[in-house]
N, C-alpha and C. Protein backbone atom coordinates (compact mmCIF):
# COMPACT_ATOMS: atom_id res chain seq x y z
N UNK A 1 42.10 96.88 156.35
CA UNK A 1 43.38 96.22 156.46
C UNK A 1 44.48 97.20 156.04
N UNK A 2 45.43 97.68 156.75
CA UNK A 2 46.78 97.86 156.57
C UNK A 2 47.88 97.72 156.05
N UNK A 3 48.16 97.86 155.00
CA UNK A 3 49.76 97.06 154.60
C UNK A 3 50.36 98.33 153.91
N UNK A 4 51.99 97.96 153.94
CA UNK A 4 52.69 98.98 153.17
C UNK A 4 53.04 98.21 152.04
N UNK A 5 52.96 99.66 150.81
CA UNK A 5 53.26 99.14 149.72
C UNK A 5 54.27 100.06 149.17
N UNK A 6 55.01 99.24 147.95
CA UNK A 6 55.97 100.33 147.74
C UNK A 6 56.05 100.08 145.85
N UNK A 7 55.50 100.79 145.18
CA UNK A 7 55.60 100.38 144.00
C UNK A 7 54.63 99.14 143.77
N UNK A 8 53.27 99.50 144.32
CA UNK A 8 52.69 97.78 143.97
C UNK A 8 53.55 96.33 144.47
N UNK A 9 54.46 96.67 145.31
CA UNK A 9 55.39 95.74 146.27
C UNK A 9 54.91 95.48 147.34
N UNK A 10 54.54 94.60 147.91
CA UNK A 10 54.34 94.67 149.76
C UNK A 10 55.65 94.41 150.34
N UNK A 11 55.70 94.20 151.37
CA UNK A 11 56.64 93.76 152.62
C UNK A 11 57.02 92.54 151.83
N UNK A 12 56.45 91.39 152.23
CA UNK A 12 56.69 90.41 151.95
C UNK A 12 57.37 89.95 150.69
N UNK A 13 57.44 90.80 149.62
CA UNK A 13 57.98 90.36 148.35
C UNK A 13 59.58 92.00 148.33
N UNK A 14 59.28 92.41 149.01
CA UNK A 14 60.98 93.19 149.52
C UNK A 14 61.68 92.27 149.79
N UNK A 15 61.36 91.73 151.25
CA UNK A 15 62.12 91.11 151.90
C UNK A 15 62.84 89.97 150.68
N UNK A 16 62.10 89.20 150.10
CA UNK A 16 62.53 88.31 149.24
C UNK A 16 63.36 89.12 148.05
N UNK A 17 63.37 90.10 147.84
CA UNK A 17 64.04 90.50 147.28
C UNK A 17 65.58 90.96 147.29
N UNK A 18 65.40 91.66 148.79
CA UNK A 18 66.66 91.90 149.36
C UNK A 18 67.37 90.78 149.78
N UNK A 19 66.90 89.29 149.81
CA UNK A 19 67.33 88.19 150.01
C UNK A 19 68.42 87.44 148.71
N UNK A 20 67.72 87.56 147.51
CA UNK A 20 68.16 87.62 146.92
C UNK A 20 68.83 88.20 146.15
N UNK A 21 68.98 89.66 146.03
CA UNK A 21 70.27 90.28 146.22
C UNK A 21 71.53 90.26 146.86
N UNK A 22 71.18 89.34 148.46
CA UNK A 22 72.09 89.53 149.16
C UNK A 22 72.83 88.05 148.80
N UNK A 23 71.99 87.12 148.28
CA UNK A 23 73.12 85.60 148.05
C UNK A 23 73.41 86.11 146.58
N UNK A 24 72.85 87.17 145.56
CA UNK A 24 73.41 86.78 144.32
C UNK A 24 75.01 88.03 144.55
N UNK A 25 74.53 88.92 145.61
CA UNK A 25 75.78 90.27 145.45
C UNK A 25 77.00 89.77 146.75
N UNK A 26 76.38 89.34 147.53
CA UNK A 26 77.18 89.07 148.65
C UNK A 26 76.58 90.26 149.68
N UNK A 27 77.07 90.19 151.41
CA UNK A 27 76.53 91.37 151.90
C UNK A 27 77.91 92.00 151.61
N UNK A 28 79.02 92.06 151.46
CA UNK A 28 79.80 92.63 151.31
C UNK A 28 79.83 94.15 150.03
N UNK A 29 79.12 93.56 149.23
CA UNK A 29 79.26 94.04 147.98
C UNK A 29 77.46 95.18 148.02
N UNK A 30 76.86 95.42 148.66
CA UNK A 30 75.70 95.84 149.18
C UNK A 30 75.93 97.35 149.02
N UNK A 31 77.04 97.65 149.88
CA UNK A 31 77.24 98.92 150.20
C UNK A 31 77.64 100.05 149.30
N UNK A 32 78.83 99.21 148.26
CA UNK A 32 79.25 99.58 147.35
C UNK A 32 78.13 99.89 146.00
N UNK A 33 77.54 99.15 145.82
CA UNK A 33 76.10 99.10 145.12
C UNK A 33 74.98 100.38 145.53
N UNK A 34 74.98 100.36 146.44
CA UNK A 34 74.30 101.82 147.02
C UNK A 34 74.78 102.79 146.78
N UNK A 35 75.74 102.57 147.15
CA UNK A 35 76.77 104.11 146.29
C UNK A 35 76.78 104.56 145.23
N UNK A 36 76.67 102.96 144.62
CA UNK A 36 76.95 103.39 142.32
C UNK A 36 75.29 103.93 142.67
N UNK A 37 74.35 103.09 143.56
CA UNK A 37 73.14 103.49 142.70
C UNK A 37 72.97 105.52 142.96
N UNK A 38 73.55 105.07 144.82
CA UNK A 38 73.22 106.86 144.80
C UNK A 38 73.54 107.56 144.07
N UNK A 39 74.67 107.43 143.84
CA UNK A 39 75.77 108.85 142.83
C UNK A 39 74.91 109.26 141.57
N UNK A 40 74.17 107.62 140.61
CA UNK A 40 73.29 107.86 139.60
C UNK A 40 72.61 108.68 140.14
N UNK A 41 71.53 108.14 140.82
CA UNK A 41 70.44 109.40 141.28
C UNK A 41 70.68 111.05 141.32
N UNK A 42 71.95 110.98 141.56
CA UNK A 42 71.90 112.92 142.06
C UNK A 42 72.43 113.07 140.70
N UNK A 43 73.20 112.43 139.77
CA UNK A 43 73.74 112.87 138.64
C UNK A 43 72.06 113.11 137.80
N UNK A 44 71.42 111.88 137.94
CA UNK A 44 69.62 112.37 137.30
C UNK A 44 69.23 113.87 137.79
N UNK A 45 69.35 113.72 139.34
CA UNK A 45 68.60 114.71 139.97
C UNK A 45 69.11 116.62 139.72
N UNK A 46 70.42 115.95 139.69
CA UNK A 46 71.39 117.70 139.13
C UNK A 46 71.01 117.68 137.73
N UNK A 47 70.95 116.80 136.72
CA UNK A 47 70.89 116.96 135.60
C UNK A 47 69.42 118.20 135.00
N UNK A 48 68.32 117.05 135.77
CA UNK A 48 67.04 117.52 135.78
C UNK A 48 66.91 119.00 136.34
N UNK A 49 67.38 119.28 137.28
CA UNK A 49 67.89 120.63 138.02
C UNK A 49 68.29 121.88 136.88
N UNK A 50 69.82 120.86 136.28
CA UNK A 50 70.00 122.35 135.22
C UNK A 50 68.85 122.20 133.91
N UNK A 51 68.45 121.25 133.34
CA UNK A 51 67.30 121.78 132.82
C UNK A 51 66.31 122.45 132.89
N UNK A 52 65.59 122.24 134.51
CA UNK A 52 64.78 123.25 135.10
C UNK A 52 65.21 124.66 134.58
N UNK A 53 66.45 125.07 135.02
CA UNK A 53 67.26 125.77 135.23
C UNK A 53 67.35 126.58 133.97
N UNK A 54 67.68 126.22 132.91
CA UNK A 54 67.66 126.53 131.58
C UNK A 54 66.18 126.80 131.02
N UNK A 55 65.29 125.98 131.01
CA UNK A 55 64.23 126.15 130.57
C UNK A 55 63.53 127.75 131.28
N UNK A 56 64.00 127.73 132.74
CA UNK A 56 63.60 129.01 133.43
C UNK A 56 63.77 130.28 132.92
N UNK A 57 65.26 130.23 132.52
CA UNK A 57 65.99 131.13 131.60
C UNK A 57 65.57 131.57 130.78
N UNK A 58 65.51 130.51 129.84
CA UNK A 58 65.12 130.94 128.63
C UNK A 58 63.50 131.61 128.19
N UNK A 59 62.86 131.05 129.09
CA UNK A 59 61.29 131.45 129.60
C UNK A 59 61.28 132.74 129.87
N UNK A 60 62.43 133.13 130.59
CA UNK A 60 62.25 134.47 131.26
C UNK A 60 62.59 135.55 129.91
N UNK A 61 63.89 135.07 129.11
CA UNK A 61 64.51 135.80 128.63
C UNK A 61 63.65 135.89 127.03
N UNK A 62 62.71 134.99 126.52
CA UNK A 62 61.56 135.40 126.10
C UNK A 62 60.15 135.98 126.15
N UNK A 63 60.30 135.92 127.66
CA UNK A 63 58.76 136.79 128.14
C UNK A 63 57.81 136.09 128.24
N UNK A 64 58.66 134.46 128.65
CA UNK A 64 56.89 133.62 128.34
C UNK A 64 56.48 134.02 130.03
N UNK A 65 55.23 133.35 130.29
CA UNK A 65 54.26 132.90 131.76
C UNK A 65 54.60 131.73 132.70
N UNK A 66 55.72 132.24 133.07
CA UNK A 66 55.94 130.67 134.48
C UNK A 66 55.12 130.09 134.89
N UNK A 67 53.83 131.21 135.13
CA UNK A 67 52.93 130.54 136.09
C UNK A 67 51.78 129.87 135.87
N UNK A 68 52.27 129.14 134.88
CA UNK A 68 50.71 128.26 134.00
C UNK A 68 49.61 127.61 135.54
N UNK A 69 51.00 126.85 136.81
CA UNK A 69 50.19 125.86 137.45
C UNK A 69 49.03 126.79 138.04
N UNK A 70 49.69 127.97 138.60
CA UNK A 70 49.09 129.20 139.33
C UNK A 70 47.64 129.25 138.72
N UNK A 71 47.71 129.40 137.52
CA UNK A 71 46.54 129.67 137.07
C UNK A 71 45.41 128.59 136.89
N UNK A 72 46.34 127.94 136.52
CA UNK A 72 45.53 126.50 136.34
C UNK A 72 44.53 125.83 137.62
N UNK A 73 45.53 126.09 138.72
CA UNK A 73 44.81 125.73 140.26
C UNK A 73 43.90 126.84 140.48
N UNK A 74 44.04 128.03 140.13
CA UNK A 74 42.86 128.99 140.00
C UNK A 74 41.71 128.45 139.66
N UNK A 75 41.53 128.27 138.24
CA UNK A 75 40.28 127.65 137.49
C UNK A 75 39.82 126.19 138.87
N UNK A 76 40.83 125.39 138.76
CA UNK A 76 39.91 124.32 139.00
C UNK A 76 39.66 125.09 140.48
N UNK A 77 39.77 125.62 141.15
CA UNK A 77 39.33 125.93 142.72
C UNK A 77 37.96 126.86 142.67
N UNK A 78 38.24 127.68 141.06
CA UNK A 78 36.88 128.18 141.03
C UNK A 78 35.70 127.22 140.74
N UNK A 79 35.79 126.25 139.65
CA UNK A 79 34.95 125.03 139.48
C UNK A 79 34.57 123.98 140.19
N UNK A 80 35.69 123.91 141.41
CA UNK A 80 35.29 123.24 142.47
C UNK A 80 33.96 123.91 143.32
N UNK A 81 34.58 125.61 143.69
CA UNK A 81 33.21 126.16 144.76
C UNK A 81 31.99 126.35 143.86
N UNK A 82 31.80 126.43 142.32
CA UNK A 82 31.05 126.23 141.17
C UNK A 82 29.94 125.07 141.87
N UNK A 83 30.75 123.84 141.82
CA UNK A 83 30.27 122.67 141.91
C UNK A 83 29.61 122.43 143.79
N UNK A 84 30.13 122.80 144.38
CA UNK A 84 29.92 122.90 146.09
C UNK A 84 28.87 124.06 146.73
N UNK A 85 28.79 124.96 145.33
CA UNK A 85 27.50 125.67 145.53
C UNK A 85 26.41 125.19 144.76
N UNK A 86 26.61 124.46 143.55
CA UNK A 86 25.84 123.52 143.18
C UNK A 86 25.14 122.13 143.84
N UNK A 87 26.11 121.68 144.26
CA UNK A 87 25.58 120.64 144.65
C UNK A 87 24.82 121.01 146.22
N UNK A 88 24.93 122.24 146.94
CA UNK A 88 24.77 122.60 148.36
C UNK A 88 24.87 121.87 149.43
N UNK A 89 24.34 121.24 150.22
CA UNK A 89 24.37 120.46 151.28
C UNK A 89 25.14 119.03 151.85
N UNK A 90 25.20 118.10 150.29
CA UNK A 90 24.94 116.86 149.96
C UNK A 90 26.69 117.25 150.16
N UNK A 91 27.26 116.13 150.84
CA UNK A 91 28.53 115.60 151.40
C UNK A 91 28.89 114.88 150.46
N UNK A 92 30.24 114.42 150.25
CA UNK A 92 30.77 113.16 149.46
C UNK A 92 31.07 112.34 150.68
N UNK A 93 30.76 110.95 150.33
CA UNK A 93 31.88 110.21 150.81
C UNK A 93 33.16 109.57 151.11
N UNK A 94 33.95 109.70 151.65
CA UNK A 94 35.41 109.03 151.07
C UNK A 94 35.60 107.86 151.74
């Protein structure tokens, strides 16, 4: 079976949602609401950005290792073919 979900949400409980948004906000008032919410978002999203940003910096300008994930996906890719030469033949299922 098929369904979209969005947050543990289906279809069916959106719709009711956006329903009731729309008799408690008006449709008038919808648009404006999207806006306050967008503007939040990029003010999160720039915020998070110059932290990146800083933390990079300062990483660099102490000499730490950016590349923890790099390495990290190393190991597990070696423990994966570890395990796939171990196990030899035998398939998983998904």
């Amino acid at each position: 079976m098929l369904s979209t979900h969005f947050l543990f949400i289906g279809t069916p409980e959106v719709f009711v949602i956006m329903l009731i948004v729309v008799m408690v906000f008006g449709a008038d008032k919808i648009p404006e609401i999207a806006r306050g919410l967008g503007k939040g978002i990029r003010q999160v999203k720039d915020a998070t950005n110059d932290i990146k940003k800083e933390i990079n910096e300062s990483a660099k300008l102490n000499d730490l290792d950016l590349d923890v994930t790099k390495d990290i996906t190393k190991e597990v890719n070696g423990v994966k073919d570890k395990l796939d030469d171990f196990t030899g033949p035998i398939k998983r299922n998904r």
